[in-house]
N, C-alpha and C. Protein backbone atom coordinates (compact mmCIF):
# COMPACT_ATOMS: atom_id res chain seq x y z
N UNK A 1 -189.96 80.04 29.14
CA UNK A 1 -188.65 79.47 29.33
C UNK A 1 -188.62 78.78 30.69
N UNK A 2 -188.32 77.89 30.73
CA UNK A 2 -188.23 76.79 31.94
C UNK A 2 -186.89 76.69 32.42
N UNK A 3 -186.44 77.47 33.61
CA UNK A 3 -184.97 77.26 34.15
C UNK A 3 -184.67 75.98 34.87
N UNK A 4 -183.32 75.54 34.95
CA UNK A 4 -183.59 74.28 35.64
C UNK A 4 -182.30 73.97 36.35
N UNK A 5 -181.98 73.14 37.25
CA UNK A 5 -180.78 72.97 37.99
C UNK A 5 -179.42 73.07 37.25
N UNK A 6 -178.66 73.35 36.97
CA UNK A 6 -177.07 72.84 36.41
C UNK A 6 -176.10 72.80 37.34
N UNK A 7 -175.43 71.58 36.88
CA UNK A 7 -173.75 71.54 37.64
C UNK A 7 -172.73 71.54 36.75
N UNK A 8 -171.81 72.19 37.32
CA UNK A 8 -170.06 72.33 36.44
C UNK A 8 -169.16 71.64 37.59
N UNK A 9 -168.62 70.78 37.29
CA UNK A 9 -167.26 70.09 37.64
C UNK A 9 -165.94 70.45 36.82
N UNK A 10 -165.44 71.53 37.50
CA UNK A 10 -164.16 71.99 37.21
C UNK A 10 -162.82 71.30 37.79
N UNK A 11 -161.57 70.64 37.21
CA UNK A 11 -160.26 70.35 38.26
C UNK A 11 -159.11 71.74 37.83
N UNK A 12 -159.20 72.67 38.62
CA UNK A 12 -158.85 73.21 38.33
C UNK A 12 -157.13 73.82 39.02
N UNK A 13 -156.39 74.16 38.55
CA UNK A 13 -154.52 74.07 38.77
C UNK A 13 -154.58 74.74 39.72
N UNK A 14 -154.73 75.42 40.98
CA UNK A 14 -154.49 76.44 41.96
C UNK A 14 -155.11 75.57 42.78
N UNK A 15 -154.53 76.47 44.12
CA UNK A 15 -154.70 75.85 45.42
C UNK A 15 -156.40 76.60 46.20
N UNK A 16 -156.67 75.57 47.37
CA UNK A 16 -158.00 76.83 47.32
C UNK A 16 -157.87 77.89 47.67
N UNK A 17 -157.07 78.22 48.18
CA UNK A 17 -156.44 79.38 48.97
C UNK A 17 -156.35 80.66 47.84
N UNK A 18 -155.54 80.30 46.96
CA UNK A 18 -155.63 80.93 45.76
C UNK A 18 -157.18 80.78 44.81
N UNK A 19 -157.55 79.66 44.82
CA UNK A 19 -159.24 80.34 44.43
C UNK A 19 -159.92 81.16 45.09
N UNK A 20 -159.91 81.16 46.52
CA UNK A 20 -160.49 81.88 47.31
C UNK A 20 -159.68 83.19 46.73
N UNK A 21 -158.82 83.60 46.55
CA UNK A 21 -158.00 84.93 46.33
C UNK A 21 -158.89 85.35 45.03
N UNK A 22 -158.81 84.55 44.28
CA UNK A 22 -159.58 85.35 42.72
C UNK A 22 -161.14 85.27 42.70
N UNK A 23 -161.66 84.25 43.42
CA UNK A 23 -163.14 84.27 43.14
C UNK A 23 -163.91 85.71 43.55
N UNK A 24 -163.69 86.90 44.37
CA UNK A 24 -164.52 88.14 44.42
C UNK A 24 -164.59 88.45 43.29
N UNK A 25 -163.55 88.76 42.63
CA UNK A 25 -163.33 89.45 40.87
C UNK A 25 -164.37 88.69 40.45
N UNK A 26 -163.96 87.23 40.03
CA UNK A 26 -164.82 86.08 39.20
C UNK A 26 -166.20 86.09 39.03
N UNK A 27 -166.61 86.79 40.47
CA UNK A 27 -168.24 86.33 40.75
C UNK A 27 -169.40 87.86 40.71
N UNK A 28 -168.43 88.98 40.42
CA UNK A 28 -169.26 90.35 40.50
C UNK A 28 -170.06 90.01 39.58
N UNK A 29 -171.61 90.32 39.86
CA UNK A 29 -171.85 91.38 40.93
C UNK A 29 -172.64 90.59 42.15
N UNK A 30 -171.87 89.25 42.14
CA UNK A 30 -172.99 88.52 43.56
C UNK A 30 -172.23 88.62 44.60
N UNK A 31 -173.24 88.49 45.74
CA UNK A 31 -172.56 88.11 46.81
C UNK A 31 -171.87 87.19 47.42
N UNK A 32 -170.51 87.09 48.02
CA UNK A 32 -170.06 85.72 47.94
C UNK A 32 -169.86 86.07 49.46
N UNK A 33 -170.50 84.67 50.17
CA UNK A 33 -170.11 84.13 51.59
C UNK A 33 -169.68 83.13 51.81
N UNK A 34 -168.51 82.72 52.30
CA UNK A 34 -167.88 81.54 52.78
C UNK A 34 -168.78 80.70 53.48
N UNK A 35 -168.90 79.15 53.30
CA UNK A 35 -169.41 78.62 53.84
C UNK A 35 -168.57 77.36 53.77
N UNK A 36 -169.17 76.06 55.15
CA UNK A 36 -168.22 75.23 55.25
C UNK A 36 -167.77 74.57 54.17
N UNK A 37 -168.83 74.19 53.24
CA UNK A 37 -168.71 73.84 52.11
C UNK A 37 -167.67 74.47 51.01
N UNK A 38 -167.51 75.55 50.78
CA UNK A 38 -167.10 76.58 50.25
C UNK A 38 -167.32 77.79 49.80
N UNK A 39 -168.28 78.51 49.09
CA UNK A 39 -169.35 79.54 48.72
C UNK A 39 -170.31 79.58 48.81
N UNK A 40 -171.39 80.55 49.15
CA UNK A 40 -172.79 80.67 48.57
C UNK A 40 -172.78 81.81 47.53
N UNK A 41 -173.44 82.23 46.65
CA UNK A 41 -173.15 83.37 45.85
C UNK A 41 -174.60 83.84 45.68
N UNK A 42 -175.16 85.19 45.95
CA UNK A 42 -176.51 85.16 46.15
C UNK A 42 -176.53 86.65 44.98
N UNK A 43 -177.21 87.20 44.33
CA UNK A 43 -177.95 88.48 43.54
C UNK A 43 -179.23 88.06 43.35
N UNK A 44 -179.83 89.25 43.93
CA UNK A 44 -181.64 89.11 43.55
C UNK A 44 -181.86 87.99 43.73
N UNK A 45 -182.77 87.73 42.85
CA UNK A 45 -182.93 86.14 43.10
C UNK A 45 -182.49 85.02 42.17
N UNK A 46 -181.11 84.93 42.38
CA UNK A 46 -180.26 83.71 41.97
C UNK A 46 -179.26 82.93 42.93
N UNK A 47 -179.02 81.92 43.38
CA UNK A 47 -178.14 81.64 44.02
C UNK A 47 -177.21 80.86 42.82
N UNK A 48 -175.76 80.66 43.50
CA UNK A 48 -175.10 79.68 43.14
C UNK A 48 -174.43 79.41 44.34
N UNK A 49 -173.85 77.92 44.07
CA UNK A 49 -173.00 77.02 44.91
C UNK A 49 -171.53 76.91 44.89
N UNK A 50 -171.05 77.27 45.21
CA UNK A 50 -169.53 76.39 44.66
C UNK A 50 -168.80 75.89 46.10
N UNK A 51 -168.90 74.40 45.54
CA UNK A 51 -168.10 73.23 46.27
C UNK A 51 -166.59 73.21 46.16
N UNK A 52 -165.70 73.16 47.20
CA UNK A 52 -164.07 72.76 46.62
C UNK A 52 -163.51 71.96 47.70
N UNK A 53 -162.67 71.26 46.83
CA UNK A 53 -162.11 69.95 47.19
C UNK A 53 -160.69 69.86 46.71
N UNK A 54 -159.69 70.05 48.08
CA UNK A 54 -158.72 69.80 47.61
C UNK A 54 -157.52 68.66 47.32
N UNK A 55 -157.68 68.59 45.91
CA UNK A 55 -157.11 67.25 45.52
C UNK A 55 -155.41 66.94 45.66
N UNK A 56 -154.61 65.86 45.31
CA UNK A 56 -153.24 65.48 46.11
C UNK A 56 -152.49 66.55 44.31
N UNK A 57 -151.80 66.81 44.82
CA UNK A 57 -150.87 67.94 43.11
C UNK A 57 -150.59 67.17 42.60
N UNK A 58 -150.65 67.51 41.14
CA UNK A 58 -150.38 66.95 39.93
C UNK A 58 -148.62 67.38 39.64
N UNK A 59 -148.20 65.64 39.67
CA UNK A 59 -146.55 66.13 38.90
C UNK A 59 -145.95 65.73 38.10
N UNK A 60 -145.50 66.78 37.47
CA UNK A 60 -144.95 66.60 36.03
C UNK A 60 -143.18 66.84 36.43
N UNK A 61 -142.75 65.83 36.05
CA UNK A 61 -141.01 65.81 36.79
C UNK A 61 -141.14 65.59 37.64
N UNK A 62 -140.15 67.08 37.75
CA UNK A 62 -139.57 67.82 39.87
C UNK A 62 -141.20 68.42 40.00
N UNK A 63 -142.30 69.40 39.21
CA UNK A 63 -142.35 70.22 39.50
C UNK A 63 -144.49 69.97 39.99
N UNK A 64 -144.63 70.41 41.70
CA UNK A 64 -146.16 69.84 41.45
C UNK A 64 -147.06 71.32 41.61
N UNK A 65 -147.77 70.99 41.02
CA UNK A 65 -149.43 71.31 40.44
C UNK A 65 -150.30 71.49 41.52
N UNK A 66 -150.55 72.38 42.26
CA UNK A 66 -151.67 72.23 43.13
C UNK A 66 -152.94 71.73 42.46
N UNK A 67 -154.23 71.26 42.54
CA UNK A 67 -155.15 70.86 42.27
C UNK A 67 -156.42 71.19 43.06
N UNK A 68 -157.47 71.44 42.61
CA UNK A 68 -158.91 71.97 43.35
C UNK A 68 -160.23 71.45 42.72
N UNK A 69 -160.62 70.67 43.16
CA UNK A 69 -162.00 70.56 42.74
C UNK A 69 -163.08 71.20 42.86
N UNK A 70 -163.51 71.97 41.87
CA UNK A 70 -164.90 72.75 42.15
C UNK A 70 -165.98 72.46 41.54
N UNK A 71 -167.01 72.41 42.31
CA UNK A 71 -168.28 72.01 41.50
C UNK A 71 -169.21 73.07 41.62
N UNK A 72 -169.87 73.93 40.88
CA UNK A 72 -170.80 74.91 40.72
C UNK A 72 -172.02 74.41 40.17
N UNK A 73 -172.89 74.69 41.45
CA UNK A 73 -174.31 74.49 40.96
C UNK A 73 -175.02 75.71 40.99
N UNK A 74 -175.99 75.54 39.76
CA UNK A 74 -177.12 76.72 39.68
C UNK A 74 -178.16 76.08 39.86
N UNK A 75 -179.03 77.57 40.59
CA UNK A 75 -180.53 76.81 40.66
C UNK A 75 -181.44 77.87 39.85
N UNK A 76 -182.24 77.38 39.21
CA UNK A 76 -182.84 78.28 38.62
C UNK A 76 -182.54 79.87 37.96
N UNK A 77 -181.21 78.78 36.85
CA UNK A 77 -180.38 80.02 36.24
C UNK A 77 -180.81 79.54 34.71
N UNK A 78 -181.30 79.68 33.44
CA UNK A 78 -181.78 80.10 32.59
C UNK A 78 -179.63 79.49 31.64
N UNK A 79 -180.31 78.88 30.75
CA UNK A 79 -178.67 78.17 30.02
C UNK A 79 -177.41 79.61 29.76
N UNK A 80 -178.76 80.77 28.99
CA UNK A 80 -178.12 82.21 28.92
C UNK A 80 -177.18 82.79 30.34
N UNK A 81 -177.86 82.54 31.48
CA UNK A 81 -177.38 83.08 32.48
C UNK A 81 -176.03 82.18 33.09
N UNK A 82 -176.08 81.07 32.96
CA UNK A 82 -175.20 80.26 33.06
C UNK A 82 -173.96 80.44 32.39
N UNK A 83 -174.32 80.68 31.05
CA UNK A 83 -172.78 80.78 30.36
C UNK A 83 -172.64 82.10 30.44
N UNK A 84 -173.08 83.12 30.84
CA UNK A 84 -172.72 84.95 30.89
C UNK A 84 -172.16 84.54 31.89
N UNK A 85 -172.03 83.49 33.39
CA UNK A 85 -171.19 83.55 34.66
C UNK A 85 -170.25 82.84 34.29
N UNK A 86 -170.53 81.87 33.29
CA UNK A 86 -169.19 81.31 33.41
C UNK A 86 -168.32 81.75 32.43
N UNK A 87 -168.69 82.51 31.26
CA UNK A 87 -167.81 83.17 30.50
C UNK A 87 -167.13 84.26 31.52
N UNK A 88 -167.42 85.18 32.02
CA UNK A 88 -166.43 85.97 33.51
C UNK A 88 -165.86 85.15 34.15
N UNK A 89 -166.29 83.80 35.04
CA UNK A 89 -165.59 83.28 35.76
C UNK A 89 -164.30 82.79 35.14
N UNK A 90 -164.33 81.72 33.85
CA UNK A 90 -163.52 81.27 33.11
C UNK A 90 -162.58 82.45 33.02
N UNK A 91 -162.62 83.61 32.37
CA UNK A 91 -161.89 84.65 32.18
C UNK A 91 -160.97 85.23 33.50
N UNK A 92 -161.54 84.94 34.45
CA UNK A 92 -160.75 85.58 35.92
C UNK A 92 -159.98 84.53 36.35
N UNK A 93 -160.44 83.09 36.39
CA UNK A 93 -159.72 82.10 36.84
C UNK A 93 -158.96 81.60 35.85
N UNK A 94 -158.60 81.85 34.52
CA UNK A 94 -157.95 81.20 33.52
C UNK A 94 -156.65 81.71 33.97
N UNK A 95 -155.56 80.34 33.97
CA UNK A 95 -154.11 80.34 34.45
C UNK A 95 -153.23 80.27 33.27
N UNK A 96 -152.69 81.09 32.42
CA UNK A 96 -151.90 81.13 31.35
C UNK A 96 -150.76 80.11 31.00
N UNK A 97 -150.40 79.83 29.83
CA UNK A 97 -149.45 78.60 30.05
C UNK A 97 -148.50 79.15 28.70
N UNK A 98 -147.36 78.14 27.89
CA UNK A 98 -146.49 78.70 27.03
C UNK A 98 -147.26 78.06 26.18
């Protein structure tokens, strides 16, 4: 099996402030360190990246949308391992709607 780089470009509704609030949950069992960029996330030997960028709010009416750009890169994460993080992550960061 040949692992190989991947990126995810997420725009996702919360502020970073509030990503930063949920991403510990999101990311067990790695390590997450702030960096200028935004994360490093390290277990054994895997890293991931996550980039954020905060974009101008989205408005609908009166009412605005914070906005965040995140980009998650893997390096030498296997397609399996990729979607087991992002099936948890998706699940911790998913923002409910009507």
């Amino acid at each position: 099996m040949v692992n190989e780089s991947t990126t995810i470009e997420l725009e996702m509704g919360l502020s970073e402030k509030e990503f930063g609030r949920a991403l510990p949950n999101a990311v067990k069992p790695y390590q997450l360190t702030t960096q200028s960029y935004g994360y490093l996330l390290d277990s054994d030997d895997q890293q991931i990246q996550i980039e954020t960028t905060a974009l101008p709010p989205r408005a609908i009416a009166s009412a605005r949308i914070p906005r965040t750009m995140v980009v998650l890169k893997f390096s030498e994460q296997s397609k399996a391992q990729v979607d087991e993080f992002m099936q948890r992550f998706n699940r911790y960061m998913h923002r409910g709607g009507g």
